[in-house]
Each structure stands twice: as C-alpha cells, then as structure tokens.
PDB file of N, CA and C in Angstrom:
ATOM      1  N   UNK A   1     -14.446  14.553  12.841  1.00  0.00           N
ATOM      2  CA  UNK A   1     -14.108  13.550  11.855  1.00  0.00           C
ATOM      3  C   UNK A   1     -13.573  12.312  12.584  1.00  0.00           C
ATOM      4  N   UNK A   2     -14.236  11.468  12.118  1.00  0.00           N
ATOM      5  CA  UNK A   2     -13.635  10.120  13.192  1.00  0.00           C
ATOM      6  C   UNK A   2     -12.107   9.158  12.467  1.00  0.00           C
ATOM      7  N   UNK A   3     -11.287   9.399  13.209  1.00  0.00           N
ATOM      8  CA  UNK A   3     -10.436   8.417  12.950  1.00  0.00           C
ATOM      9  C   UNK A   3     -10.191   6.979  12.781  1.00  0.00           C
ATOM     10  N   UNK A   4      -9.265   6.563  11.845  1.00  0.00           N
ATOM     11  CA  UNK A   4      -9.172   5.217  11.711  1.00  0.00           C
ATOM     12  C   UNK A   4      -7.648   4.646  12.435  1.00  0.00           C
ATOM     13  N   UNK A   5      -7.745   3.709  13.186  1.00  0.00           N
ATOM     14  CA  UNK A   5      -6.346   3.256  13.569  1.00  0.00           C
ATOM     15  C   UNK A   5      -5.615   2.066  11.988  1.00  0.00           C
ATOM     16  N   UNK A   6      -4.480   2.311  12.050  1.00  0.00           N
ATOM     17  CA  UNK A   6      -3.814   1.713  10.983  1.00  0.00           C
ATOM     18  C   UNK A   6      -2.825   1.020  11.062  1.00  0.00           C
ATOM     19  N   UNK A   7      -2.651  -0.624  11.011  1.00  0.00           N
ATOM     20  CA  UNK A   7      -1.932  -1.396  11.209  1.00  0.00           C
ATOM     21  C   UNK A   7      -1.084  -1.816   9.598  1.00  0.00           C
ATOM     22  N   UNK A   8      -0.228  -1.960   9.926  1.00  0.00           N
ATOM     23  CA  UNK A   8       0.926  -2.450   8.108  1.00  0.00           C
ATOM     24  C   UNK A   8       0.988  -3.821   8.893  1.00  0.00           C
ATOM     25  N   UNK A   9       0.837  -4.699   8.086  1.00  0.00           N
ATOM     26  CA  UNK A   9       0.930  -5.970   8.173  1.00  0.00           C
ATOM     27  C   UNK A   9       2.374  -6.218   8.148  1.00  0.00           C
ATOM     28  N   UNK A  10       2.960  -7.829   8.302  1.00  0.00           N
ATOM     29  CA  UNK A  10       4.479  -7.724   8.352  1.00  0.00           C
ATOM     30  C   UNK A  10       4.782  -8.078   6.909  1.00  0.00           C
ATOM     31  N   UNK A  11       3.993  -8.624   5.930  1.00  0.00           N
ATOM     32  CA  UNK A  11       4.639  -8.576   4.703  1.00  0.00           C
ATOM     33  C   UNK A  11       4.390  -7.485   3.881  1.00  0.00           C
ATOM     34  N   UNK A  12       4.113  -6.367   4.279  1.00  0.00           N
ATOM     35  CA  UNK A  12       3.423  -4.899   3.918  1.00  0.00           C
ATOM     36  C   UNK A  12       5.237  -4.365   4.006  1.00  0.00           C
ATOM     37  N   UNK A  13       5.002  -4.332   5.443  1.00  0.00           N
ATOM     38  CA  UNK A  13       6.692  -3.930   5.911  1.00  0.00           C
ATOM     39  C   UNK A  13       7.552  -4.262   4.893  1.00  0.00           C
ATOM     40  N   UNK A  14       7.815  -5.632   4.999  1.00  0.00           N
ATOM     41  CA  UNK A  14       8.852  -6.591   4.169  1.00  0.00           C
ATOM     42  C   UNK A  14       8.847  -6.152   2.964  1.00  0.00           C
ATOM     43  N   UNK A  15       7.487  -5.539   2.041  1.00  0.00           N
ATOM     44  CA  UNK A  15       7.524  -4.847   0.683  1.00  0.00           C
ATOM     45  C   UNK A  15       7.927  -3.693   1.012  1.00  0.00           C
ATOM     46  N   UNK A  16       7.577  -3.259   1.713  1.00  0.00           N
ATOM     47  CA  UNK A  16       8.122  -1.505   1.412  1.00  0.00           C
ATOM     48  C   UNK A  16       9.622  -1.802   1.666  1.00  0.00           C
ATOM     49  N   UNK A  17      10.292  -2.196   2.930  1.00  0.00           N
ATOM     50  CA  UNK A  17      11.940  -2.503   2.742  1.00  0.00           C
ATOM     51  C   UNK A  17      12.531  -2.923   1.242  1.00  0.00           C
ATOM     52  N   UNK A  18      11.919  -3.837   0.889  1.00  0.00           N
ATOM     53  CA  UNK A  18      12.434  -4.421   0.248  1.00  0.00           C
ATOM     54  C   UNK A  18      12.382  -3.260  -1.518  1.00  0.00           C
ATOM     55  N   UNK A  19      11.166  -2.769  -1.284  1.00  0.00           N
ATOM     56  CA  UNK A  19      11.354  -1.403  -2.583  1.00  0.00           C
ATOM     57  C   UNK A  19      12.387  -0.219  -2.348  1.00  0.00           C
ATOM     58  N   UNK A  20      12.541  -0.255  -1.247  1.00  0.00           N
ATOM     59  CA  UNK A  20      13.437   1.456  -0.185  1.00  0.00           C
ATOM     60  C   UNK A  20      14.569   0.887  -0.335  1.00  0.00           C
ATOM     61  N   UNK A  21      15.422  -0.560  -0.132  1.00  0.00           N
ATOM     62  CA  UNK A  21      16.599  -0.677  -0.610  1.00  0.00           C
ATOM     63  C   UNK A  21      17.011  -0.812  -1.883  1.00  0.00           C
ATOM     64  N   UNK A  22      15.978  -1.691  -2.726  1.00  0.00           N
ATOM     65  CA  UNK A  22      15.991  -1.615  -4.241  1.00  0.00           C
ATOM     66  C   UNK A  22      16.307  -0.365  -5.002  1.00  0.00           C
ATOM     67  N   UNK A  23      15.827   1.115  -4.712  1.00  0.00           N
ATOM     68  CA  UNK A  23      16.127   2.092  -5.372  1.00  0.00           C
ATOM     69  C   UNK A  23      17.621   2.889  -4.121  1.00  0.00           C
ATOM     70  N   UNK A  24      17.690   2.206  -2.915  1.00  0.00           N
ATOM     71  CA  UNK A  24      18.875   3.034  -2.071  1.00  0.00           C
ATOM     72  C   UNK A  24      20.021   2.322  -3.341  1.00  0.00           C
ATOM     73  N   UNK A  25      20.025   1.320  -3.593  1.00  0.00           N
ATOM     74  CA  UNK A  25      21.337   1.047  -4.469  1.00  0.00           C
ATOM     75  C   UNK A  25      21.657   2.085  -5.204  1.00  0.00           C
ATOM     76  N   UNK A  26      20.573   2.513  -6.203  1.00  0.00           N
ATOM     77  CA  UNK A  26      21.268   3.509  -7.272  1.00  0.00           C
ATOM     78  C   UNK A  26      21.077   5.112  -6.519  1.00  0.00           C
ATOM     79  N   UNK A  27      19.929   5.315  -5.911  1.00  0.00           N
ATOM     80  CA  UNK A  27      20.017   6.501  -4.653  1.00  0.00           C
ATOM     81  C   UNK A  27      19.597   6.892  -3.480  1.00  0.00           C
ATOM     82  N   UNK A  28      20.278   6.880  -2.270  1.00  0.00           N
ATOM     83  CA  UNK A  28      19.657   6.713  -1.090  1.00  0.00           C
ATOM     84  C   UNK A  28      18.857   7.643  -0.745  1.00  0.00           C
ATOM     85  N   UNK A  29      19.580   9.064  -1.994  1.00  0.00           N
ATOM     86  CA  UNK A  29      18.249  10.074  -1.108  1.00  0.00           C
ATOM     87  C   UNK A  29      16.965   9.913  -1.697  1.00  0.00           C
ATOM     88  N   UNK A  30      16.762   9.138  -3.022  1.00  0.00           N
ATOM     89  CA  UNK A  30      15.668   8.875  -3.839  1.00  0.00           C
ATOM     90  C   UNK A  30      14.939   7.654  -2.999  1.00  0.00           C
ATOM     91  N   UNK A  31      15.518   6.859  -2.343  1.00  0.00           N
ATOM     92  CA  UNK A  31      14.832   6.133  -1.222  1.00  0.00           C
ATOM     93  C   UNK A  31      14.452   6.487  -0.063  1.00  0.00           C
ATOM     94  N   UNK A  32      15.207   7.582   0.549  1.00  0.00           N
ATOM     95  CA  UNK A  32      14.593   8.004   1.557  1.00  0.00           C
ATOM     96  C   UNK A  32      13.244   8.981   1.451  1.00  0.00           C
ATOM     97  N   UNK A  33      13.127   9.461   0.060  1.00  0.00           N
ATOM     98  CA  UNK A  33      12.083  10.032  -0.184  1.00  0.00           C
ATOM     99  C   UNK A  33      11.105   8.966  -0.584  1.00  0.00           C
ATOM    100  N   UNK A  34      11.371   8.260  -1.465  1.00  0.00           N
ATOM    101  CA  UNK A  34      10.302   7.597  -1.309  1.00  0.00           C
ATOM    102  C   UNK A  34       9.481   6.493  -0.027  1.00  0.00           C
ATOM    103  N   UNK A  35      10.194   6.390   0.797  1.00  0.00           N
ATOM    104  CA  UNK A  35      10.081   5.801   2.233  1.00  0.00           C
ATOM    105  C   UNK A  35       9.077   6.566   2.738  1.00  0.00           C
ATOM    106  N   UNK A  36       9.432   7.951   2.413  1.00  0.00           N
ATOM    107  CA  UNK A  36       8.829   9.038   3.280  1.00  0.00           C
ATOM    108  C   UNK A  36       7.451   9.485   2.252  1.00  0.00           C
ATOM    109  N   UNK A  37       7.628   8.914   1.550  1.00  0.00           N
ATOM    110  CA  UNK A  37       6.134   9.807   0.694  1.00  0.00           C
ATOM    111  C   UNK A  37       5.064   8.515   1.476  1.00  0.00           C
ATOM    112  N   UNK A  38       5.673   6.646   0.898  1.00  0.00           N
ATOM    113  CA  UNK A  38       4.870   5.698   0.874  1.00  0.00           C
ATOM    114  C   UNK A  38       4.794   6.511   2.612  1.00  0.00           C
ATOM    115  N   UNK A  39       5.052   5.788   3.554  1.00  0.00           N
ATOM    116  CA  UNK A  39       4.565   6.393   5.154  1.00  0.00           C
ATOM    117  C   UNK A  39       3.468   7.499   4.906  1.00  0.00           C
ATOM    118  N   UNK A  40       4.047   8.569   4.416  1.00  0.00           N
ATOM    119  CA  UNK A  40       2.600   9.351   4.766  1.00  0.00           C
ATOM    120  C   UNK A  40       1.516   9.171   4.470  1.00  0.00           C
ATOM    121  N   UNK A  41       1.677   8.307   3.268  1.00  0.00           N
ATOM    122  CA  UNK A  41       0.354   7.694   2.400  1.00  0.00           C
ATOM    123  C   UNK A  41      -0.441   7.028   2.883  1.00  0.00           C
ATOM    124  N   UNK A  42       0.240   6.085   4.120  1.00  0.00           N
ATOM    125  CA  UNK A  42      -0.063   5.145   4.697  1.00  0.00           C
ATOM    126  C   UNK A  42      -0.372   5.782   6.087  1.00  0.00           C
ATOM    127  N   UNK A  43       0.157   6.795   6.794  1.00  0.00           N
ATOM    128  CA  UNK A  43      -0.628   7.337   8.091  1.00  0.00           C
ATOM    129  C   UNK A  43      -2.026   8.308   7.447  1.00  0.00           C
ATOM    130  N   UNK A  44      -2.308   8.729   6.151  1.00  0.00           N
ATOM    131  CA  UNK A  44      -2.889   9.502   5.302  1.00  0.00           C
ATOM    132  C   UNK A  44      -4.383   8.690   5.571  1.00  0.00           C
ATOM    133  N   UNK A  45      -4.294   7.088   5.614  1.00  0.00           N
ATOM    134  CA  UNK A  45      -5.283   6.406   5.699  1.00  0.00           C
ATOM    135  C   UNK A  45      -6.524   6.245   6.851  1.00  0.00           C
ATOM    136  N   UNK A  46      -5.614   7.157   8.212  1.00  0.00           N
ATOM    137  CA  UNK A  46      -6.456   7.094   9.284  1.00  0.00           C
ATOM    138  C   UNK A  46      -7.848   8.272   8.975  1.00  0.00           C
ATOM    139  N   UNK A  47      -7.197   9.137   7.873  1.00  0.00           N
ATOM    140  CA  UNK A  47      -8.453  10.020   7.475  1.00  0.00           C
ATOM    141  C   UNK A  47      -9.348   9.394   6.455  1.00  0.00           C
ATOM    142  N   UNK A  48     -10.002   9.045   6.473  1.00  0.00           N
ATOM    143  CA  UNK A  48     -11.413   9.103   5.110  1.00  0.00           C
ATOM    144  C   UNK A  48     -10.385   7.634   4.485  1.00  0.00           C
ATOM    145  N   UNK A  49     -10.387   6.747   4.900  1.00  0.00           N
ATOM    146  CA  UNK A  49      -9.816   5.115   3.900  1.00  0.00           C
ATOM    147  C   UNK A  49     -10.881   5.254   3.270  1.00  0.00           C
ATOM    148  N   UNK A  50     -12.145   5.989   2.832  1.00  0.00           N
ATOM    149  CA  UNK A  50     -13.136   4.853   2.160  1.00  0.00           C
ATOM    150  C   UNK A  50     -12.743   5.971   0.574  1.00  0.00           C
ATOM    151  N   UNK A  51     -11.823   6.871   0.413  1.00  0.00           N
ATOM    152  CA  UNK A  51     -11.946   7.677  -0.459  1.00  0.00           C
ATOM    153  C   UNK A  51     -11.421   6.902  -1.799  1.00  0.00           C
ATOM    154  N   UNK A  52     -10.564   6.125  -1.903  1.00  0.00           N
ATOM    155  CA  UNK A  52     -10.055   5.265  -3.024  1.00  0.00           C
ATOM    156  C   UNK A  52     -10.890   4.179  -3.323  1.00  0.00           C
ATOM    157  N   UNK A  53     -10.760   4.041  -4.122  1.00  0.00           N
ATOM    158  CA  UNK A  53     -11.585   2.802  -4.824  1.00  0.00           C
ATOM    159  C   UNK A  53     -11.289   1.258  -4.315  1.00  0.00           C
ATOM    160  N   UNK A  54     -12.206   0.381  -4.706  1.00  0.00           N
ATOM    161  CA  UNK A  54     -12.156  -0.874  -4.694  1.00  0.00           C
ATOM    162  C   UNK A  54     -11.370  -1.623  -5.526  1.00  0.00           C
ATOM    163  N   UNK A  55     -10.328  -2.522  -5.343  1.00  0.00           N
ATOM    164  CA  UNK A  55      -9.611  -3.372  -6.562  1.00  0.00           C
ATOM    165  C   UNK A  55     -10.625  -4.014  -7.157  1.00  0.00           C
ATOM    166  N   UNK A  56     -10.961  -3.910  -8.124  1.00  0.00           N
ATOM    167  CA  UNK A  56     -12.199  -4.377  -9.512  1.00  0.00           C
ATOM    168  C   UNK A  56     -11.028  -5.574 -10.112  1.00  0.00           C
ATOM    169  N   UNK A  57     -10.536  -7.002  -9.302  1.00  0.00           N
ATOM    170  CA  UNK A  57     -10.588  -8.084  -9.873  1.00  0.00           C
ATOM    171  C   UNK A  57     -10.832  -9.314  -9.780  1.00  0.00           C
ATOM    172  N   UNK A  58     -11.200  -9.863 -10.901  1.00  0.00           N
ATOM    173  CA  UNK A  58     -11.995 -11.385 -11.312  1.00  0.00           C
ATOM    174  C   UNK A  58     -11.826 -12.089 -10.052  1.00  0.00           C
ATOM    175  N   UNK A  59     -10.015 -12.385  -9.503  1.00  0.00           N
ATOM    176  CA  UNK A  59      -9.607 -13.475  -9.051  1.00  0.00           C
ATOM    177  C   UNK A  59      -9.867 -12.527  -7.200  1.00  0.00           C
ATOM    178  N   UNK A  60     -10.288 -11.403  -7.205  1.00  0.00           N
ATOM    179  CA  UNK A  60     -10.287 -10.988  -5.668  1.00  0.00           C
ATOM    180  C   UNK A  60     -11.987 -10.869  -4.914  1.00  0.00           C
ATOM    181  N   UNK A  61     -12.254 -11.185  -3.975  1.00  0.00           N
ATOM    182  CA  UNK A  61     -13.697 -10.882  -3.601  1.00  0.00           C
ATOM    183  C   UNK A  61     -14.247  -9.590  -3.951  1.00  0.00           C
ATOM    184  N   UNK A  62     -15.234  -8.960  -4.711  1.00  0.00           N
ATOM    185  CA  UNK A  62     -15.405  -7.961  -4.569  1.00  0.00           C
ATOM    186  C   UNK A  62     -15.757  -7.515  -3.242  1.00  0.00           C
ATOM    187  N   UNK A  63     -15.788  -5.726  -3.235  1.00  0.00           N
ATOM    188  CA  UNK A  63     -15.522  -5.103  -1.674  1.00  0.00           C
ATOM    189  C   UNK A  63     -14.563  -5.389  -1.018  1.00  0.00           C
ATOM    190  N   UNK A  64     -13.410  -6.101  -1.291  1.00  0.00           N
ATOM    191  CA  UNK A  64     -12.390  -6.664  -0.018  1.00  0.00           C
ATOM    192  C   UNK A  64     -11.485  -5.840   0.284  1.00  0.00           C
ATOM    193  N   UNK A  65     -10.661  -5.021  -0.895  1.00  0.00           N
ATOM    194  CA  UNK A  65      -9.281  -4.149  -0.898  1.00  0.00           C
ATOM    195  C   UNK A  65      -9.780  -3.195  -1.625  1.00  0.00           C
ATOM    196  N   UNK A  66      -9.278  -2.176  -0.740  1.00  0.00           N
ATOM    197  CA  UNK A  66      -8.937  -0.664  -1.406  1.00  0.00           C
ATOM    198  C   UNK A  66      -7.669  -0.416  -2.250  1.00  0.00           C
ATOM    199  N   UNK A  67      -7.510   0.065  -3.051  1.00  0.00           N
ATOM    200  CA  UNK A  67      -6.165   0.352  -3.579  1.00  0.00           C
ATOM    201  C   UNK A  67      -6.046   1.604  -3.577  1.00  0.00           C
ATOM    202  N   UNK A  68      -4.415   2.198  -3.351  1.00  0.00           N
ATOM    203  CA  UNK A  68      -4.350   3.465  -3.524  1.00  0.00           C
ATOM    204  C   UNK A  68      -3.207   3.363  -3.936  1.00  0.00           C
ATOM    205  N   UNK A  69      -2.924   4.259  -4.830  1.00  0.00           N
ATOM    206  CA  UNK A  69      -2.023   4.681  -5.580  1.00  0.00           C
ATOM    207  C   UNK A  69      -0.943   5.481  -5.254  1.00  0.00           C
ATOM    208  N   UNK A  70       0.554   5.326  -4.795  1.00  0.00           N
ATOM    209  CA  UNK A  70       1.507   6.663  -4.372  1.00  0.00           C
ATOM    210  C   UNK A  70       2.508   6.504  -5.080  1.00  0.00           C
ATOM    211  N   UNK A  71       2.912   8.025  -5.613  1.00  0.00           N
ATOM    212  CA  UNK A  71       4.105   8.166  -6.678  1.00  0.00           C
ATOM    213  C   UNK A  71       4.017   7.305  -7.995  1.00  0.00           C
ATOM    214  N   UNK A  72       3.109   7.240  -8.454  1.00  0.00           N
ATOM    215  CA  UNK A  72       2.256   6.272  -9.612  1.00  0.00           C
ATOM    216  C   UNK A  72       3.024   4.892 -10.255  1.00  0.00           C
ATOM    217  N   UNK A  73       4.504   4.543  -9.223  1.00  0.00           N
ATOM    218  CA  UNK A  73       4.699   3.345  -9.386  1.00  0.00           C
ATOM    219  C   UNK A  73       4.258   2.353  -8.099  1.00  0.00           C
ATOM    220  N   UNK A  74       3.574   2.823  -6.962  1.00  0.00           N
ATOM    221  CA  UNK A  74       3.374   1.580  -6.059  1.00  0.00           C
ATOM    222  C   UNK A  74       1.801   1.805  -5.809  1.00  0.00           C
ATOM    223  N   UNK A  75       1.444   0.342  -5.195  1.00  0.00           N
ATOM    224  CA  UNK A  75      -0.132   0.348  -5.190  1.00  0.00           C
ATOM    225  C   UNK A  75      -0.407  -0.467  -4.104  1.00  0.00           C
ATOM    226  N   UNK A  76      -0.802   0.431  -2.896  1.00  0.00           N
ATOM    227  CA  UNK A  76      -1.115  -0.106  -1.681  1.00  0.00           C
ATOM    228  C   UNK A  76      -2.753  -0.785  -1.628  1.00  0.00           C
ATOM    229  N   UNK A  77      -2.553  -1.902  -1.279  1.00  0.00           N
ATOM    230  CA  UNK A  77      -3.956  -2.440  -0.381  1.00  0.00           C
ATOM    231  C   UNK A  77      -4.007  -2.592   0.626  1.00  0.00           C
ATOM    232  N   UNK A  78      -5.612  -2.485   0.553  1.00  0.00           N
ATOM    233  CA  UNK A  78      -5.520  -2.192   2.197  1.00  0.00           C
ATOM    234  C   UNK A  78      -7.339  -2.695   2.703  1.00  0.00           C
ATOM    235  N   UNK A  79      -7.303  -2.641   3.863  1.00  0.00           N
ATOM    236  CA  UNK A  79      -8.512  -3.458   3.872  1.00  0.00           C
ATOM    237  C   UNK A  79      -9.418  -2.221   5.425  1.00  0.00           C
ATOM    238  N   UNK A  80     -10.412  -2.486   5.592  1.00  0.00           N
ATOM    239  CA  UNK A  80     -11.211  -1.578   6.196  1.00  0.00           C
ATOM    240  C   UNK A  80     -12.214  -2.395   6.891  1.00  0.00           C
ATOM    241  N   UNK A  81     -11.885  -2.721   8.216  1.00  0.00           N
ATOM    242  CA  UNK A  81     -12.588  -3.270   9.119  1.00  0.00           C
ATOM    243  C   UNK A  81     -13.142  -2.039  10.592  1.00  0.00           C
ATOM    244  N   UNK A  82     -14.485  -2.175  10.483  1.00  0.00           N
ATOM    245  CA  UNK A  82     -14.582  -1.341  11.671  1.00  0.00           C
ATOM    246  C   UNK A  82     -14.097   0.126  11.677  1.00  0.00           C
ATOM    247  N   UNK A  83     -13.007   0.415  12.828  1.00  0.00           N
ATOM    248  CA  UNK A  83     -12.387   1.164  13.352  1.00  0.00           C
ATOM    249  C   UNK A  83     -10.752   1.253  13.118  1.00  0.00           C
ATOM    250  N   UNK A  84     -10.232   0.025  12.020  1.00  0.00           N
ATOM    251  CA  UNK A  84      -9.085  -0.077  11.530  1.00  0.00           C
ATOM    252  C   UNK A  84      -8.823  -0.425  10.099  1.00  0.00           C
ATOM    253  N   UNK A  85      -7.604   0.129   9.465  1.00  0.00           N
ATOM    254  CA  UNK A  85      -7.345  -0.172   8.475  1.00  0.00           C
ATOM    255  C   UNK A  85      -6.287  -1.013   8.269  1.00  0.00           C
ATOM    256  N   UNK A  86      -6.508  -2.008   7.564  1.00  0.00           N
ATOM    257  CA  UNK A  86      -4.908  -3.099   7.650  1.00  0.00           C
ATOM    258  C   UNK A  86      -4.104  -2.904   6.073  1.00  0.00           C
ATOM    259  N   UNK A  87      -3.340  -2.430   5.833  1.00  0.00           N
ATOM    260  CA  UNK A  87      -2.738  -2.664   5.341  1.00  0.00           C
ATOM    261  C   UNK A  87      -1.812  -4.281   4.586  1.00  0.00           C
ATOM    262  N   UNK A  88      -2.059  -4.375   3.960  1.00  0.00           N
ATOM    263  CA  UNK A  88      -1.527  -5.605   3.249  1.00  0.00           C
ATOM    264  C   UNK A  88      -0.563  -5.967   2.421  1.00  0.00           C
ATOM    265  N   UNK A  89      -0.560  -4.943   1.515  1.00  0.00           N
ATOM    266  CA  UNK A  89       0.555  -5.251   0.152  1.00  0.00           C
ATOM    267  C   UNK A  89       0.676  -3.916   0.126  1.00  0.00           C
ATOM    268  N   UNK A  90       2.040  -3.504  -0.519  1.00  0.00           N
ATOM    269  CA  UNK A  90       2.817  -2.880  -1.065  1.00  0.00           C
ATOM    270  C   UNK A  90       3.600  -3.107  -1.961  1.00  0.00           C
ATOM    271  N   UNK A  91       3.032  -2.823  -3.698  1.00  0.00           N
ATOM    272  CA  UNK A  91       3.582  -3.518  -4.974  1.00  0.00           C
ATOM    273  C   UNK A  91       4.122  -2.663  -5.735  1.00  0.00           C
ATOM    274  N   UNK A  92       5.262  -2.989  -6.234  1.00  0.00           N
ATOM    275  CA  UNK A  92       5.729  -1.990  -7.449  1.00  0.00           C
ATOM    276  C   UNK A  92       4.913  -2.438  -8.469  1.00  0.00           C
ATOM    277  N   UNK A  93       4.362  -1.267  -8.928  1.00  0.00           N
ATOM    278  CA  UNK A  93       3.607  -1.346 -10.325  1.00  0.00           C
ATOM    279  C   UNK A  93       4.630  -1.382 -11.871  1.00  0.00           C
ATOM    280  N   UNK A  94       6.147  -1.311 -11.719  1.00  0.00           N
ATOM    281  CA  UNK A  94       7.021  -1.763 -12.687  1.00  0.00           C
ATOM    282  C   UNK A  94       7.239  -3.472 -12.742  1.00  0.00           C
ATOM    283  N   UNK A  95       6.697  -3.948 -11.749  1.00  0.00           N
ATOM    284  CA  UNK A  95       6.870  -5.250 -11.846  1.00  0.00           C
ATOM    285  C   UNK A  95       5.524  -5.791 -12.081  1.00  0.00           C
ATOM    286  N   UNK A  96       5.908  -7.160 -12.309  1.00  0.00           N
ATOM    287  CA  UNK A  96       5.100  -8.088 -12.275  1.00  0.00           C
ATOM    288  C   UNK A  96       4.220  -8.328 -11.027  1.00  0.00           C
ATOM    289  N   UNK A  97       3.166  -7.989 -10.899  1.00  0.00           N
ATOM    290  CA  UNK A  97       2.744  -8.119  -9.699  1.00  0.00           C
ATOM    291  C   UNK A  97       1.062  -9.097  -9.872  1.00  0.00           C
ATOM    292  N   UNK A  98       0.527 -10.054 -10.834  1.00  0.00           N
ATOM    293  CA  UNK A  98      -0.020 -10.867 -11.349  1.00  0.00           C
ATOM    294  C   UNK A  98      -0.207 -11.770 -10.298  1.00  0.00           C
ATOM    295  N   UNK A  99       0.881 -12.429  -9.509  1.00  0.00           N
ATOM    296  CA  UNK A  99       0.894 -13.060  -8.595  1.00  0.00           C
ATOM    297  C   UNK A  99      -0.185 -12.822  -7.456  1.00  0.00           C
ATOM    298  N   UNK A 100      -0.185 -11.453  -7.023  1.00  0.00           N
ATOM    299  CA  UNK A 100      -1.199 -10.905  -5.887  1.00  0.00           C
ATOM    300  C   UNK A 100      -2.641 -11.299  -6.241  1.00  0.00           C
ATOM    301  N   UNK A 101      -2.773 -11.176  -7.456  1.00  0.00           N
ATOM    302  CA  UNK A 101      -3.980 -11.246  -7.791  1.00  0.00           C
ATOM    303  C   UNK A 101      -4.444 -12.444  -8.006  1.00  0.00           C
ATOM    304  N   UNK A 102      -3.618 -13.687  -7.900  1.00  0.00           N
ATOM    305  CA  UNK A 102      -3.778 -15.059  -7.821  1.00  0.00           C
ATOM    306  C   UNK A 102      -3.790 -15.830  -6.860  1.00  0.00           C
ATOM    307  N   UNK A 103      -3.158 -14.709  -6.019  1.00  0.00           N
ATOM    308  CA  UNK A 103      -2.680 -15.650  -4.205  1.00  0.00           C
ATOM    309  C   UNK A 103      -4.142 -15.992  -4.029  1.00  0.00           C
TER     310      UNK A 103
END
C-alpha cells in the first residue's frame, strides 16, 4: 500500500490550537482528547486520502479539497498532490464557517 506524506499547513495548526484551547477552558481532558482524536485523523490521511469525498461548493474549484469529517463537529480539508497531502483548514462545524467558502 503506498503511502502518503502529510504536511498541516500553519493556519491548519493555528485552527486546531485555537479549537483545543477553546474547549481546555471548560475541560482540559475534553481537549486533550479531542487534540488526540483530530491528530490521528490527520496522520490517518497518509493511508488511502482519496477515501472522503470532494467539497461539492459553488464558490470552491471543483476536485480541489477533500473534506473529512472528525467527531462530527470539525471538518478538515485537505488537498492531494502527488505523493503528499496538505492539509489546510480545520473548522468547527458549530460555527460559522461561510467565510472558507468565500476566501
């Protein structure tokens, strides 16, 4: 099975921190789990990236981002070049996240 190498972009990072302290306020061990689920999700990608679907919207190129879904409030994209997967966004799906789809 051929592997994929997997890079998190730095505003990928900057989202996931920024969700892992958002829920450490009310519980750190509920953040450290979720730290630890999003990561695996995200080393999960060096196997088979092509298994999730395509983001199906108006304002995005079609074929460009994969989305995948972890713990059914965040929604990683991610992109599939070659021999690597880049990672891009990391969105809470409780928020407003409209913006991404406009950048």
């Amino acid at each position: 099975m051929k592997r994929y190498k997997v890079i998190v972009s730095d505003r990928a990072k900057t989202m996931l921190g920024a969700h892992v302290k958002f829920i450490a306020r009310v519980s750190p061990s509920a953040a450290r789990d979720t730290k630890a689920k999003l990561l695996a999700a995200i080393r999960s990608l060096s196997d088979m990236p092509e298994r999730f679907p395509f983001l199906d919207e108006e304002a995005v190129p079609r074929g460009k981002y994969h989305k995948m879904f972890v713990e059914q409030w965040y929604l990683l994209l991610y992109q599939i070049k070659d021999q690597t997967v880049y990672v891009d966004y990391i969105a809470d799906c409780r928020q407003d996240y409209g913006w991404l789809i406009r950048a």
